[in-house]
Protein backbone atom coordinates (compact mmCIF):
# COMPACT_ATOMS: atom_id res chain seq x y z
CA UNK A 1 29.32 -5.07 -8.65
CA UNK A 2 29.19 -8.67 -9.23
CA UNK A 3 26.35 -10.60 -11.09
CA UNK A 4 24.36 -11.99 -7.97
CA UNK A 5 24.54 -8.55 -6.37
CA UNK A 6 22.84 -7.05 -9.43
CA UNK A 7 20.84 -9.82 -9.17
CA UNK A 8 19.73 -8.95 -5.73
CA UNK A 9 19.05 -5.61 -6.14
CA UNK A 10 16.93 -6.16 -9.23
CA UNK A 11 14.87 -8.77 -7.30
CA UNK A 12 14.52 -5.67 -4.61
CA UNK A 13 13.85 -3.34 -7.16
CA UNK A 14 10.88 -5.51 -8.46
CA UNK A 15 9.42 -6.25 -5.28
CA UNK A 16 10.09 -2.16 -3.78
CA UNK A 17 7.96 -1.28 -6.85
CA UNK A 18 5.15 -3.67 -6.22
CA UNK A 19 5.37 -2.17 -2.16
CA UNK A 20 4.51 0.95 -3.89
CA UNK A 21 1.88 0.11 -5.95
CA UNK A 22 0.32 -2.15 -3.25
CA UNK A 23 1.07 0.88 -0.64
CA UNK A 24 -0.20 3.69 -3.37
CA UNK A 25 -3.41 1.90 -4.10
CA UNK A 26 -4.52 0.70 -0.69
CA UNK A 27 -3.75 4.83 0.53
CA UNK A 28 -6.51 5.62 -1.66
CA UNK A 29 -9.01 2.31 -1.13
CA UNK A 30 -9.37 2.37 2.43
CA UNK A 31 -11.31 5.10 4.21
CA UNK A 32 -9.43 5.43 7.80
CA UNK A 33 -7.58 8.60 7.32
CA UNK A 34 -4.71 6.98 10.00
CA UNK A 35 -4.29 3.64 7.59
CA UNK A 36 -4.52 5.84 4.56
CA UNK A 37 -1.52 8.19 5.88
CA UNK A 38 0.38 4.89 7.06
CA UNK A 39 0.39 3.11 3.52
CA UNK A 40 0.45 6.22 1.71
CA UNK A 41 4.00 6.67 3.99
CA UNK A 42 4.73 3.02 3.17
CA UNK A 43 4.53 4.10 -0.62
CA UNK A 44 6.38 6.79 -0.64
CA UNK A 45 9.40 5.45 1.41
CA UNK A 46 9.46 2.58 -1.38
CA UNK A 47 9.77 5.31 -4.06
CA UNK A 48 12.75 6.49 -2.10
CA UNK A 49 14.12 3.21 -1.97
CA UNK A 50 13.22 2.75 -5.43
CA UNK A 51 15.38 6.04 -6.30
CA UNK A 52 18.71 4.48 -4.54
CA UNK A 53 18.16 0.91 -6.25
CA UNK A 54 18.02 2.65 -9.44
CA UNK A 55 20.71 4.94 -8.53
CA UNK A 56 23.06 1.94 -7.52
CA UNK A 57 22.10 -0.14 -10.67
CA UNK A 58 23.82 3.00 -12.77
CA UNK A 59 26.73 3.72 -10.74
CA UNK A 60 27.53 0.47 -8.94
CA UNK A 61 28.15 2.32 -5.71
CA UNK A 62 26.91 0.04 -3.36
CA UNK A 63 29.16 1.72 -0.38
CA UNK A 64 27.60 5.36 -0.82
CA UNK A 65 24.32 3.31 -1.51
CA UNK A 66 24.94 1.51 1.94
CA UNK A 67 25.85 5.03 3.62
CA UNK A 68 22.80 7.02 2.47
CA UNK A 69 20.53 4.40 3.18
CA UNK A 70 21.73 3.36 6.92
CA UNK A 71 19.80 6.57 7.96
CA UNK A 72 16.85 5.64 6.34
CA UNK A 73 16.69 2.69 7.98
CA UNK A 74 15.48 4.01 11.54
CA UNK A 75 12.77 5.66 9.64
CA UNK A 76 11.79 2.20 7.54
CA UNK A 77 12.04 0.11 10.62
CA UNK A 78 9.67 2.37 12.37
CA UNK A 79 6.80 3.04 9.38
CA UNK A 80 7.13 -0.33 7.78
CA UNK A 81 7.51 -2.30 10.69
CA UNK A 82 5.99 -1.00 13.72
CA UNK A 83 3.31 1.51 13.28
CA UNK A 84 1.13 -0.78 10.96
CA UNK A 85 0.86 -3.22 13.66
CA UNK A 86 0.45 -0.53 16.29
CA UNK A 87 -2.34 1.26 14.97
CA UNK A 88 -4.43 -1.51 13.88
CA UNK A 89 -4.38 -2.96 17.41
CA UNK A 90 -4.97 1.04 18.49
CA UNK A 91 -7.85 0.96 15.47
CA UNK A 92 -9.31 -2.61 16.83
CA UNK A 93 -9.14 -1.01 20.47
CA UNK A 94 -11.44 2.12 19.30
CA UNK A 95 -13.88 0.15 17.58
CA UNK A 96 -14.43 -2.42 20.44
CA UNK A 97 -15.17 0.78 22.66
CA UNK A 98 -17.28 2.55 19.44
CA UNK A 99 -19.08 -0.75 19.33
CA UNK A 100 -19.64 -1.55 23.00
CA UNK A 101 -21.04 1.78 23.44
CA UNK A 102 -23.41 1.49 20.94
CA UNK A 103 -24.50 -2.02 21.90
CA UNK A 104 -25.29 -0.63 25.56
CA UNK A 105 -27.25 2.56 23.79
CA UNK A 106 -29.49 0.21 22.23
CA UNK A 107 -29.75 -2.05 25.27
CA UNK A 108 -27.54 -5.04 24.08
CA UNK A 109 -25.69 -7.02 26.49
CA UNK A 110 -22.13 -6.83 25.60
CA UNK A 111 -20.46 -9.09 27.98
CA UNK A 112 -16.34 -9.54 25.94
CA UNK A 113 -14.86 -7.03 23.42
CA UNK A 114 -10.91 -8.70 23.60
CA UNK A 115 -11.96 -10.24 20.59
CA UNK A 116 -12.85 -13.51 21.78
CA UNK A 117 -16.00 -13.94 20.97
């Protein structure tokens, strides 16, 4: 492995580690159970990808480090990428509805809940 590609992994070593303890310690802030399982997912895929960055640091494999973690990927891509964004528009949807119905139980006029205004 040359120099800059020890380089790069260290620099994605440091910032996989603060993922997890960003991921870790937001899974145990927040109180929706669905964004507590989402960044406590996010966490512990960054531990996994912690484990190969250490694990090519020591052997210089990047090939079998390459192989192993081109089926991770799909699963990254997916928890990482998508469902963050997809359940807090889901979570944003549920609480305009949550709120609308309780503005119309206590007889306020609720006349937009799209968020603009």
């Amino acid at each position: 492995m040359t120099g800059f590609q020890t380089f790069v992994f260290v620099v994605n070593m440091m910032c996989v580690l603060a993922a997890i303890v960003v991921n870790v310690w937001a899974a145990y802030q927040i109180r929706n159970p669905i964004a507590r399982w989402t960044y406590g997912t996010i966490g512990f895929l960054g531990i996994v990808y912690a484990m190969g960055y250490v694990w090519v640091l020591r052997t210089g494999d990047v090939v079998a480090w390459s192989e192993f973690f081109r089926g991770v990927s799909p699963s990254a891509w997916l928890l990482v990428w998508v469902w963050p964004s997809a359940s807090a528009v889901l979570r944003e949807r549920r609480d305009a509805v949550k709120i609308s119905r309780l503005a119309e139980r206590h007889g306020a006029n609720v006349s937009s809940t799209d968020g603009d205004g």
